[in-house]
PDB file of N, CA and C in Angstrom:
ATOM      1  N   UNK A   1      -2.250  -2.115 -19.357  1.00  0.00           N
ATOM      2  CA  UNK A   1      -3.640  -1.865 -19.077  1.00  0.00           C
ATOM      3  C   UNK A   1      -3.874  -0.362 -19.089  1.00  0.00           C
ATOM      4  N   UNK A   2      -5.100   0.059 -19.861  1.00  0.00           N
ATOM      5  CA  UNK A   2      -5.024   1.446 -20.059  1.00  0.00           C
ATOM      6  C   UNK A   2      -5.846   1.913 -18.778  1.00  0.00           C
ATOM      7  N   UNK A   3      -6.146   3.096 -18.701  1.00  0.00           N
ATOM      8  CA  UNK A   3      -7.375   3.290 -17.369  1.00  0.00           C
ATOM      9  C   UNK A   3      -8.784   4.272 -18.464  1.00  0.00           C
ATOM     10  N   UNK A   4      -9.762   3.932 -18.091  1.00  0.00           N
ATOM     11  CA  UNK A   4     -10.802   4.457 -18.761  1.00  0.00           C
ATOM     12  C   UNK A   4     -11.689   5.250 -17.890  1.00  0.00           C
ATOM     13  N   UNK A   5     -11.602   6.403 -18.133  1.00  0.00           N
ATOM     14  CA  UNK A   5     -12.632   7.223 -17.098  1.00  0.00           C
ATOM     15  C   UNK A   5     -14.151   6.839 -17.821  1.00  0.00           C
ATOM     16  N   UNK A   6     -14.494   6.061 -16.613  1.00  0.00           N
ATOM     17  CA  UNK A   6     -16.202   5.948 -16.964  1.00  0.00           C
ATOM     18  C   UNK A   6     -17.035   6.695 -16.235  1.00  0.00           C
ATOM     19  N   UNK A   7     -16.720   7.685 -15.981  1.00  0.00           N
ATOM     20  CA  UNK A   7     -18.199   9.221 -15.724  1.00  0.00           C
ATOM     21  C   UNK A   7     -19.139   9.635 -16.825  1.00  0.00           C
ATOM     22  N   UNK A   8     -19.419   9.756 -15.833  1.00  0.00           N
ATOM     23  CA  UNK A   8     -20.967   9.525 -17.151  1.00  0.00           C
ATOM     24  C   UNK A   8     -21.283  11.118 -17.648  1.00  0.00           C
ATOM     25  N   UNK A   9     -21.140  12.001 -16.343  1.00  0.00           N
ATOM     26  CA  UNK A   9     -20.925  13.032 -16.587  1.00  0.00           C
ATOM     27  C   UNK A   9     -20.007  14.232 -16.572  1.00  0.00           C
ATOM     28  N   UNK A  10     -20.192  15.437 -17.665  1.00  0.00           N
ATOM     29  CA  UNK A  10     -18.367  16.306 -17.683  1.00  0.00           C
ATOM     30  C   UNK A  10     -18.140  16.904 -16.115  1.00  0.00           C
ATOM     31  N   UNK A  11     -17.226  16.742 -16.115  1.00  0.00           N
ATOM     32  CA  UNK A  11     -16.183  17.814 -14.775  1.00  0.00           C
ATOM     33  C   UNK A  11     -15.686  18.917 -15.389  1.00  0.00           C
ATOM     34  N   UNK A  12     -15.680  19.899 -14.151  1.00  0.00           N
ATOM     35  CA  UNK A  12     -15.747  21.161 -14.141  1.00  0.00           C
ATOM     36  C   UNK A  12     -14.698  21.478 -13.409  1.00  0.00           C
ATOM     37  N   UNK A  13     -13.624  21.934 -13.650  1.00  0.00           N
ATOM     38  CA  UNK A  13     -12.450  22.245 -12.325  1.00  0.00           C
ATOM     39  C   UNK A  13     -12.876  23.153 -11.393  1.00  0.00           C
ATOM     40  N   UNK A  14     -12.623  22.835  -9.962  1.00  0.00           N
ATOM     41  CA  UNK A  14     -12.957  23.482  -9.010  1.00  0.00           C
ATOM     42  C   UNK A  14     -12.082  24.651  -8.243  1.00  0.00           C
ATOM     43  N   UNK A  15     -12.437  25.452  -7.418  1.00  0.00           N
ATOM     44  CA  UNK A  15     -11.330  26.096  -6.971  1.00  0.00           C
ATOM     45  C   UNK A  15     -12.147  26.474  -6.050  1.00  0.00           C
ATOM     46  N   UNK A  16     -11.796  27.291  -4.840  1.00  0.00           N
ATOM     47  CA  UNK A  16     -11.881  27.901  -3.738  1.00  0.00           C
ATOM     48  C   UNK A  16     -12.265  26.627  -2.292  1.00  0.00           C
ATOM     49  N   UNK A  17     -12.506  27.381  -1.094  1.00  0.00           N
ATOM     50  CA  UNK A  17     -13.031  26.531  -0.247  1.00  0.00           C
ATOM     51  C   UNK A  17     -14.346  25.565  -0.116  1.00  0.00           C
ATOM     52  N   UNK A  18     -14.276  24.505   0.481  1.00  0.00           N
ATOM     53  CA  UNK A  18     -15.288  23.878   0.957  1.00  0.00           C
ATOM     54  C   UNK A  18     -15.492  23.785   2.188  1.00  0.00           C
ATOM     55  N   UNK A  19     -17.001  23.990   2.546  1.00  0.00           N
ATOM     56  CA  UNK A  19     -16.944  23.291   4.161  1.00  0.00           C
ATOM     57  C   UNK A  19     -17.920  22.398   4.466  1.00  0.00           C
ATOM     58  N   UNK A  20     -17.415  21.712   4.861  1.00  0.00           N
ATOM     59  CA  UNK A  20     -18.441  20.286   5.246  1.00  0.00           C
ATOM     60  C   UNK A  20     -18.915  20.330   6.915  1.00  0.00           C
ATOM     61  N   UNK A  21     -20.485  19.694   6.928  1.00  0.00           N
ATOM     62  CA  UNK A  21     -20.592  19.785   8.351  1.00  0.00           C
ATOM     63  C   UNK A  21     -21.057  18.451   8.465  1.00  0.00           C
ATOM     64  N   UNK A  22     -20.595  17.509   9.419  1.00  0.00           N
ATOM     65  CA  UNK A  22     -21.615  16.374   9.485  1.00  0.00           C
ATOM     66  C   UNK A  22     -21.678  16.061  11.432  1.00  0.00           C
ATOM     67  N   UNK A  23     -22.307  15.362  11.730  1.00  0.00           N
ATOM     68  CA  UNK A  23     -22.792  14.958  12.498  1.00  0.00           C
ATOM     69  C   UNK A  23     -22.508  13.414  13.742  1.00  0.00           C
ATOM     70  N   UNK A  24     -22.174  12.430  12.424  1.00  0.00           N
ATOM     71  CA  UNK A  24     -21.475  10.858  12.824  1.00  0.00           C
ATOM     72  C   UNK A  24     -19.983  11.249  13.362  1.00  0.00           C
ATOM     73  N   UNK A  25     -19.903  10.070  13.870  1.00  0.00           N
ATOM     74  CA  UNK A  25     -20.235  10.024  15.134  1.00  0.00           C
ATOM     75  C   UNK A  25     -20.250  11.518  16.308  1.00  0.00           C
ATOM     76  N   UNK A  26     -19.343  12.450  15.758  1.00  0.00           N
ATOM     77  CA  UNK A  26     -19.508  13.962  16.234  1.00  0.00           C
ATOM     78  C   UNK A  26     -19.843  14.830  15.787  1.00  0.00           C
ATOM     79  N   UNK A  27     -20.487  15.569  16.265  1.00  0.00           N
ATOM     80  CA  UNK A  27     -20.190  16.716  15.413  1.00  0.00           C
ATOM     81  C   UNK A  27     -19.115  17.649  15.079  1.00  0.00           C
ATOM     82  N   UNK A  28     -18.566  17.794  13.704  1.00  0.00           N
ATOM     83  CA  UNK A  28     -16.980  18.128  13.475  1.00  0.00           C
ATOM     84  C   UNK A  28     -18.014  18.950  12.279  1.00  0.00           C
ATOM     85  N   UNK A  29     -17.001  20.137  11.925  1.00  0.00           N
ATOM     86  CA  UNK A  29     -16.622  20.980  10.984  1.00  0.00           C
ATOM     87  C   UNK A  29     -15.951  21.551  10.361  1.00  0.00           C
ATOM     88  N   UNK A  30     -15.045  20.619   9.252  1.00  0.00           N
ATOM     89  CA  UNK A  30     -14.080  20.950   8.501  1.00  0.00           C
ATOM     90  C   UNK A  30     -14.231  21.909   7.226  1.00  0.00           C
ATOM     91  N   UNK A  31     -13.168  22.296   6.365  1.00  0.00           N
ATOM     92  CA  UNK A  31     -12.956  23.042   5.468  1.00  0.00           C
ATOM     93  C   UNK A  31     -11.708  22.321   4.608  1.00  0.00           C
ATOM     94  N   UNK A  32     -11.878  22.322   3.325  1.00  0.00           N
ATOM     95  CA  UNK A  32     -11.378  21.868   2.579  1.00  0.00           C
ATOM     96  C   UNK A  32     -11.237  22.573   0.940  1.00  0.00           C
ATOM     97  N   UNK A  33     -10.566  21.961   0.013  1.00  0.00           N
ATOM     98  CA  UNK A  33     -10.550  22.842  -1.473  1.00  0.00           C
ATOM     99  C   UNK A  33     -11.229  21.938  -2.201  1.00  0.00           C
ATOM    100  N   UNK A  34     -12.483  22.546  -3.165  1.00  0.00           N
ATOM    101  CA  UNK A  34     -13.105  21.891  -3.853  1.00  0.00           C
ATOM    102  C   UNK A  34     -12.353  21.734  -5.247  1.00  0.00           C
ATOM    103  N   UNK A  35     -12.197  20.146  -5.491  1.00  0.00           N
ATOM    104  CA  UNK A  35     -11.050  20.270  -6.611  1.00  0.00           C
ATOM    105  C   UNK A  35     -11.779  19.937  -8.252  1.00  0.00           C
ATOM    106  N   UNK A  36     -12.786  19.372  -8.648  1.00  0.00           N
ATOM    107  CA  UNK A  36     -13.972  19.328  -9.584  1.00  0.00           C
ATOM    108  C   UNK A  36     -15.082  18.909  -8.748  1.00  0.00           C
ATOM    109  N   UNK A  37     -16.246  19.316  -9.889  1.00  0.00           N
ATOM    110  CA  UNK A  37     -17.488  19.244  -9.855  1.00  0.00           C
ATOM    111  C   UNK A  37     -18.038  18.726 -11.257  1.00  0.00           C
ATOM    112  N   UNK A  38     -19.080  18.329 -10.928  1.00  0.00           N
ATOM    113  CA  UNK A  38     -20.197  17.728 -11.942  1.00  0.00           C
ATOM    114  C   UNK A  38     -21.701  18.172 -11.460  1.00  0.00           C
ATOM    115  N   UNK A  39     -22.997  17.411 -12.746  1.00  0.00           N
ATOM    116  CA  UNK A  39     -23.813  17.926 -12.079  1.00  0.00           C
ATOM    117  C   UNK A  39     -24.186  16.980 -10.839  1.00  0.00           C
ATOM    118  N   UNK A  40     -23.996  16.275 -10.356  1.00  0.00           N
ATOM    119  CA  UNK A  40     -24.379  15.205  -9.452  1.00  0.00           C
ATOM    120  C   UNK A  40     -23.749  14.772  -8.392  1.00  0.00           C
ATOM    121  N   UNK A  41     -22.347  15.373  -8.725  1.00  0.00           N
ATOM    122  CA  UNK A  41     -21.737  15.590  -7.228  1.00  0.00           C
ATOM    123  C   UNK A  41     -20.185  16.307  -7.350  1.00  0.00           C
ATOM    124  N   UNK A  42     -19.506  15.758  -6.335  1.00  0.00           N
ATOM    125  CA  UNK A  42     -17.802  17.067  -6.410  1.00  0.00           C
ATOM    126  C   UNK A  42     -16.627  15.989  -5.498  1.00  0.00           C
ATOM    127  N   UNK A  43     -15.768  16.459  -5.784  1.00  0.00           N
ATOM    128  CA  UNK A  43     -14.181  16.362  -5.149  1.00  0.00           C
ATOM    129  C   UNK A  43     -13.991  16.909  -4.452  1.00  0.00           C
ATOM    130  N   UNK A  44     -13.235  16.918  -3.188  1.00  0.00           N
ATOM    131  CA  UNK A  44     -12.804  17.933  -2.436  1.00  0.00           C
ATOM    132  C   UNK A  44     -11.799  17.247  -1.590  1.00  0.00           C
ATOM    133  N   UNK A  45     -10.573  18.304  -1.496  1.00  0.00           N
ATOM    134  CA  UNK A  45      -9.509  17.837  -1.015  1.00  0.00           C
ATOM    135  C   UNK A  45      -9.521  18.325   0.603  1.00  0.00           C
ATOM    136  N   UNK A  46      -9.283  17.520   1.328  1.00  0.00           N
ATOM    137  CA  UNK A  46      -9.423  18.257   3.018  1.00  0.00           C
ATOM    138  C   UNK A  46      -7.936  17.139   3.756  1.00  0.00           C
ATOM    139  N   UNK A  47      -8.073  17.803   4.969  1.00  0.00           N
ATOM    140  CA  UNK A  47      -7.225  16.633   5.991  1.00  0.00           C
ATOM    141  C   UNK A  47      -7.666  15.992   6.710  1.00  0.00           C
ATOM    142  N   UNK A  48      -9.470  15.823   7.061  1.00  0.00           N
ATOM    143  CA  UNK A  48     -10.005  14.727   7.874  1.00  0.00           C
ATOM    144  C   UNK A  48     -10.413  13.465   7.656  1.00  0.00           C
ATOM    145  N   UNK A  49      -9.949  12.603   8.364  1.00  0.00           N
ATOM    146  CA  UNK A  49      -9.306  11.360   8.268  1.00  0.00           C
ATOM    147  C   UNK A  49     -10.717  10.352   8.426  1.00  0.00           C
ATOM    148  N   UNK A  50     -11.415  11.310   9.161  1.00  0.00           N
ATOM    149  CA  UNK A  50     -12.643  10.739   9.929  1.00  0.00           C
ATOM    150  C   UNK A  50     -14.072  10.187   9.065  1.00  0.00           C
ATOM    151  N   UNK A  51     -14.083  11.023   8.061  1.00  0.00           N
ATOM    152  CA  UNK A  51     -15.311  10.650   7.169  1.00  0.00           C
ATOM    153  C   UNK A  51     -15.094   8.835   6.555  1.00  0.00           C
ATOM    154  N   UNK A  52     -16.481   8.938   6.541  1.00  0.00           N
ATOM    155  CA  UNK A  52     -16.271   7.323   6.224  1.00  0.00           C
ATOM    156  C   UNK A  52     -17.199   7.019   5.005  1.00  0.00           C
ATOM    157  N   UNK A  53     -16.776   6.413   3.662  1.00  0.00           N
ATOM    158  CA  UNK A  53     -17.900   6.140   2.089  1.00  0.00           C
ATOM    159  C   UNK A  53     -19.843   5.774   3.235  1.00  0.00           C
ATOM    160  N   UNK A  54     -20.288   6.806   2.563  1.00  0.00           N
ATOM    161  CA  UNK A  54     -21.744   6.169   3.002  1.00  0.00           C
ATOM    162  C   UNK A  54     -22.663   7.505   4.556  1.00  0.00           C
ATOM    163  N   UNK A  55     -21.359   7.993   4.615  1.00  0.00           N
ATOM    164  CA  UNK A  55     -21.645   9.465   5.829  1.00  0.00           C
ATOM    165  C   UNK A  55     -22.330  10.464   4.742  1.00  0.00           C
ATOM    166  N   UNK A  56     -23.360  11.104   5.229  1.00  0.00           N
ATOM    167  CA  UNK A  56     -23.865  12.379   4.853  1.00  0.00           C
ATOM    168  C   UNK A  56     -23.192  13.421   5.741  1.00  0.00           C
ATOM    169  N   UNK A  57     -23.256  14.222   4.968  1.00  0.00           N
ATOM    170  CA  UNK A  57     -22.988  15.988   5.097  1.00  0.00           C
ATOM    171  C   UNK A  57     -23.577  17.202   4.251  1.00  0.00           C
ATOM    172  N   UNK A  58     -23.347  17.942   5.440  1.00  0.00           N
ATOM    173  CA  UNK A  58     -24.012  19.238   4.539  1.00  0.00           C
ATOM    174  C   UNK A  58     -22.677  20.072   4.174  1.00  0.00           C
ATOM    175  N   UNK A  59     -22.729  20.377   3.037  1.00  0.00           N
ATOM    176  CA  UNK A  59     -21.879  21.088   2.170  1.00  0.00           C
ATOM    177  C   UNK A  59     -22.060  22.248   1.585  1.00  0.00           C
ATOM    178  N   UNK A  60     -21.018  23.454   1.332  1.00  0.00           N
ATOM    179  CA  UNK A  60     -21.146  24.496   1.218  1.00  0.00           C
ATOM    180  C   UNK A  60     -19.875  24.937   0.348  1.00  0.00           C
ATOM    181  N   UNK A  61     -20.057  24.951  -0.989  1.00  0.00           N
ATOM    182  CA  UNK A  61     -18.955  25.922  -2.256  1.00  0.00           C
ATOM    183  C   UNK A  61     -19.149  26.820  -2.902  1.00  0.00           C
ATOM    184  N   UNK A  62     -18.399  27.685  -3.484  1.00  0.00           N
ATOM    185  CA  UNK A  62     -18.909  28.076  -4.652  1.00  0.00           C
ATOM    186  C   UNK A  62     -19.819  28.082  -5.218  1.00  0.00           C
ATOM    187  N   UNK A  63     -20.225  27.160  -5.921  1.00  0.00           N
ATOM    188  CA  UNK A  63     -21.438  26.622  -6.801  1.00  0.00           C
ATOM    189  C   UNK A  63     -22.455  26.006  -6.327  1.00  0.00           C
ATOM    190  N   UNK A  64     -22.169  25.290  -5.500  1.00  0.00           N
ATOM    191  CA  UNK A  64     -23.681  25.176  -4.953  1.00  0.00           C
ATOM    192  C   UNK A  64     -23.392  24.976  -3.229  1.00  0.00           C
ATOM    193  N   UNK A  65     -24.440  24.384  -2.696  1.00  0.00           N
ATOM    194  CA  UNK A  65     -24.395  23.707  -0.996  1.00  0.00           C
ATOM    195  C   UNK A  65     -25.984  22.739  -1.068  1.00  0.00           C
ATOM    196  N   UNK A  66     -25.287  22.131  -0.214  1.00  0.00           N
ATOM    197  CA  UNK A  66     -26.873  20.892   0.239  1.00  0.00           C
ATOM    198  C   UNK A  66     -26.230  19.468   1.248  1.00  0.00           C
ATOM    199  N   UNK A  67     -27.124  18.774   0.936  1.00  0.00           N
ATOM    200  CA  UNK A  67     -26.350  17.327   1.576  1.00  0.00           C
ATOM    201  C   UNK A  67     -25.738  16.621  -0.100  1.00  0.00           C
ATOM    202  N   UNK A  68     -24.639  15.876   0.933  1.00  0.00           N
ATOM    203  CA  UNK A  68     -23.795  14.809   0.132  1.00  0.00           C
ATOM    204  C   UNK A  68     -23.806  13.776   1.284  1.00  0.00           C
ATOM    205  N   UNK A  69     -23.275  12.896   0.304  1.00  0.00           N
ATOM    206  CA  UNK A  69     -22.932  11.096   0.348  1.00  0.00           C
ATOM    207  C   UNK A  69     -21.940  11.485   0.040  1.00  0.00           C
ATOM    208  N   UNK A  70     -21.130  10.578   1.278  1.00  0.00           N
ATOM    209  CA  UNK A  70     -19.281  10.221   1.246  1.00  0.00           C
ATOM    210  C   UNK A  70     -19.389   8.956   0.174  1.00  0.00           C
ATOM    211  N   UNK A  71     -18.910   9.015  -0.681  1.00  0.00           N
ATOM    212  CA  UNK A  71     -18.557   7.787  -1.976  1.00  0.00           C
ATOM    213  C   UNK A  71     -17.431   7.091  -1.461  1.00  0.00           C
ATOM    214  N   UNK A  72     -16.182   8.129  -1.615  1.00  0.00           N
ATOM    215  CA  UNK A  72     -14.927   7.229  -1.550  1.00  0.00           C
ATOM    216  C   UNK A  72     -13.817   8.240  -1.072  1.00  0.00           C
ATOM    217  N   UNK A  73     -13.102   7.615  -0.453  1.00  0.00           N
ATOM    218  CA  UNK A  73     -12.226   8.340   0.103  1.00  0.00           C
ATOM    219  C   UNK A  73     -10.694   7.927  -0.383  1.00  0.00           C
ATOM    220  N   UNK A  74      -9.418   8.676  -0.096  1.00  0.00           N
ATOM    221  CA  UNK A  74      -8.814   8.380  -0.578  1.00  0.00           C
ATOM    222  C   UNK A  74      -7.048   9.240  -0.054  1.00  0.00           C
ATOM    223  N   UNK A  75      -6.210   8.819   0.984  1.00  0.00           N
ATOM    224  CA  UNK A  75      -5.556   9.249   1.558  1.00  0.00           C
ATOM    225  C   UNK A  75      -4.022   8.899   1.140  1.00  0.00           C
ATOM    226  N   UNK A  76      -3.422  10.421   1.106  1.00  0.00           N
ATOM    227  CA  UNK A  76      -2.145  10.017   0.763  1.00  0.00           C
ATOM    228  C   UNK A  76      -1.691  11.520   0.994  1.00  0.00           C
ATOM    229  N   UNK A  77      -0.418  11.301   1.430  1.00  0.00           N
ATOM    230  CA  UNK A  77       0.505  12.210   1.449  1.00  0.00           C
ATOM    231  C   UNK A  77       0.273  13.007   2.542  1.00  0.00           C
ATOM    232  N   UNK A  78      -0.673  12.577   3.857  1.00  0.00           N
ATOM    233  CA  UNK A  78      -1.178  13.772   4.635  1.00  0.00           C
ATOM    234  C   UNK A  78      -2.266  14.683   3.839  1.00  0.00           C
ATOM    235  N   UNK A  79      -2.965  13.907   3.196  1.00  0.00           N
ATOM    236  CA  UNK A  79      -3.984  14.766   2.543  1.00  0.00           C
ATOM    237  C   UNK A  79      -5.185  13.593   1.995  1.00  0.00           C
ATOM    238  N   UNK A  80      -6.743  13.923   2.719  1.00  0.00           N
ATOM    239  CA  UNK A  80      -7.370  13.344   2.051  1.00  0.00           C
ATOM    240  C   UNK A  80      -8.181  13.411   1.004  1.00  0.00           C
ATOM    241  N   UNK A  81      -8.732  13.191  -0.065  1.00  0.00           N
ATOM    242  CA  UNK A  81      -9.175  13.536  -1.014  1.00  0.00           C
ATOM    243  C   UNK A  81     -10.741  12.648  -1.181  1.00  0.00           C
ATOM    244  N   UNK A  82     -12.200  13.199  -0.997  1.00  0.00           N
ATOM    245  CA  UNK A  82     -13.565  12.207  -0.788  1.00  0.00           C
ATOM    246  C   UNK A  82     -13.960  12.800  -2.522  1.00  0.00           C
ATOM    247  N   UNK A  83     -14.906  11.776  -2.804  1.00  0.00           N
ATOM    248  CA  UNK A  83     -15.694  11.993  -3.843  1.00  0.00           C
ATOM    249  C   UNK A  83     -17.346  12.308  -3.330  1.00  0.00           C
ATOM    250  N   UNK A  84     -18.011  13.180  -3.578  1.00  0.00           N
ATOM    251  CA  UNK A  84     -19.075  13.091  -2.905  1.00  0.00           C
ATOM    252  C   UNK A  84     -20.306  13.126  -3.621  1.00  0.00           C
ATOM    253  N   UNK A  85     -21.700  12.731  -3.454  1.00  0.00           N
ATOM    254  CA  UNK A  85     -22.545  12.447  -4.784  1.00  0.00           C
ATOM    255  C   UNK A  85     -23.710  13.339  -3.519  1.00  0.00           C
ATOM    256  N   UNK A  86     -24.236  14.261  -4.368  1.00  0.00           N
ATOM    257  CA  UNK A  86     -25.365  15.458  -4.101  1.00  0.00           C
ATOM    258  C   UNK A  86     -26.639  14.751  -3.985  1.00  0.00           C
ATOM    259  N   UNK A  87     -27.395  14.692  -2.774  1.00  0.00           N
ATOM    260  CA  UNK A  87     -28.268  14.345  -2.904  1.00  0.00           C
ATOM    261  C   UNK A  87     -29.553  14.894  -2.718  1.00  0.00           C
ATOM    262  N   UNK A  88     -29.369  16.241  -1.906  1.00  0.00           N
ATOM    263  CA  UNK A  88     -30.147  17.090  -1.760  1.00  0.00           C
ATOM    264  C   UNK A  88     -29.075  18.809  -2.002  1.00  0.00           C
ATOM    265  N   UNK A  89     -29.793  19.367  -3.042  1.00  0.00           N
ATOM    266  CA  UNK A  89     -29.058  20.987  -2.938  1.00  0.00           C
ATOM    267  C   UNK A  89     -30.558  21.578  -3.450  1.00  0.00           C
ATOM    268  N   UNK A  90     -31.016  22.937  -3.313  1.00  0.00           N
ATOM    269  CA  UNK A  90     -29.809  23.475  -2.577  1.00  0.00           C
ATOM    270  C   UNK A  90     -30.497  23.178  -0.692  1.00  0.00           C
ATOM    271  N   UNK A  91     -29.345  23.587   0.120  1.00  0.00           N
ATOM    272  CA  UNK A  91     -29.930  22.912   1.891  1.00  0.00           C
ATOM    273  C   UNK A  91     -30.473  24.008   2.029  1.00  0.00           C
ATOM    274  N   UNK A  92     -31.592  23.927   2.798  1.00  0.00           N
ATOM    275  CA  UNK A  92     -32.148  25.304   3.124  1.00  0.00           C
ATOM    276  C   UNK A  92     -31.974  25.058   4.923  1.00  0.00           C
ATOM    277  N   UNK A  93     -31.249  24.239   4.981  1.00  0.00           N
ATOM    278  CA  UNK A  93     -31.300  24.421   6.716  1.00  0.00           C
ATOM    279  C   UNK A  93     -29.433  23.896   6.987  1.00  0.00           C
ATOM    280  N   UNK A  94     -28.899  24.901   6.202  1.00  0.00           N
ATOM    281  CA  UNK A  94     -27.490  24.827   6.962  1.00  0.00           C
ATOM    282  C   UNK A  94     -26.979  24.762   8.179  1.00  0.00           C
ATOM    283  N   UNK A  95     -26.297  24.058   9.135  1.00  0.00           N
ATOM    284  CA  UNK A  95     -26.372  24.028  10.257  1.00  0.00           C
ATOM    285  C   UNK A  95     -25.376  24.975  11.380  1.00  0.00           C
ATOM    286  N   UNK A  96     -26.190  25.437  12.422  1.00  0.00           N
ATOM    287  CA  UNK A  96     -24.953  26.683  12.458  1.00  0.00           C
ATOM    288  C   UNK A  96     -23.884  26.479  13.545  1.00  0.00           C
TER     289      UNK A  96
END
């Protein structure tokens, strides 16, 4: 069985930090490495265990910041890895 990447749109390799802020159930503020991007949303590799597919956050990289949607998550090795889909950029009310 082969595997077929069905994205609809190109990726962009990522590099430097991310930081995510969200709110559910606490308020927590992690940092993580943004590993690609697209126009519609990004990767990012972090160690919190806590985010759950369907959590918003406000996000902050390189290239852009705003809110995201947790898609999918994905844990291994002591390292988690979320997919996240942009739903508002850019945030004009980052949270401090």
């Amino acid at each position: 069985m082969s595997y077929v990447d069905r994205r609809a749109e190109e990726r962009y390799n990522g590099e430097g930090d991310v930081s995510l802020v969200f709110e559910e159930p606490l308020h927590q503020e992690i940092t993580g490495t943004l590993a690609d991007y697209s126009k519609s949303g990004f990767r990012a590799v972090h160690r919190c265990r806590n985010l759950q597919s369907g959590q918003l956050v406000h996000f902050r990289h390189c290239i852009a910041s705003g809110t995201a949607r947790v898609m999918w998550n994905r844990i291994q090795r002591g390292r988690v890895e979320s997919g996240f889909l942009v739903i508002a950029a850019p945030d004009t009310a980052w949270p401090s």
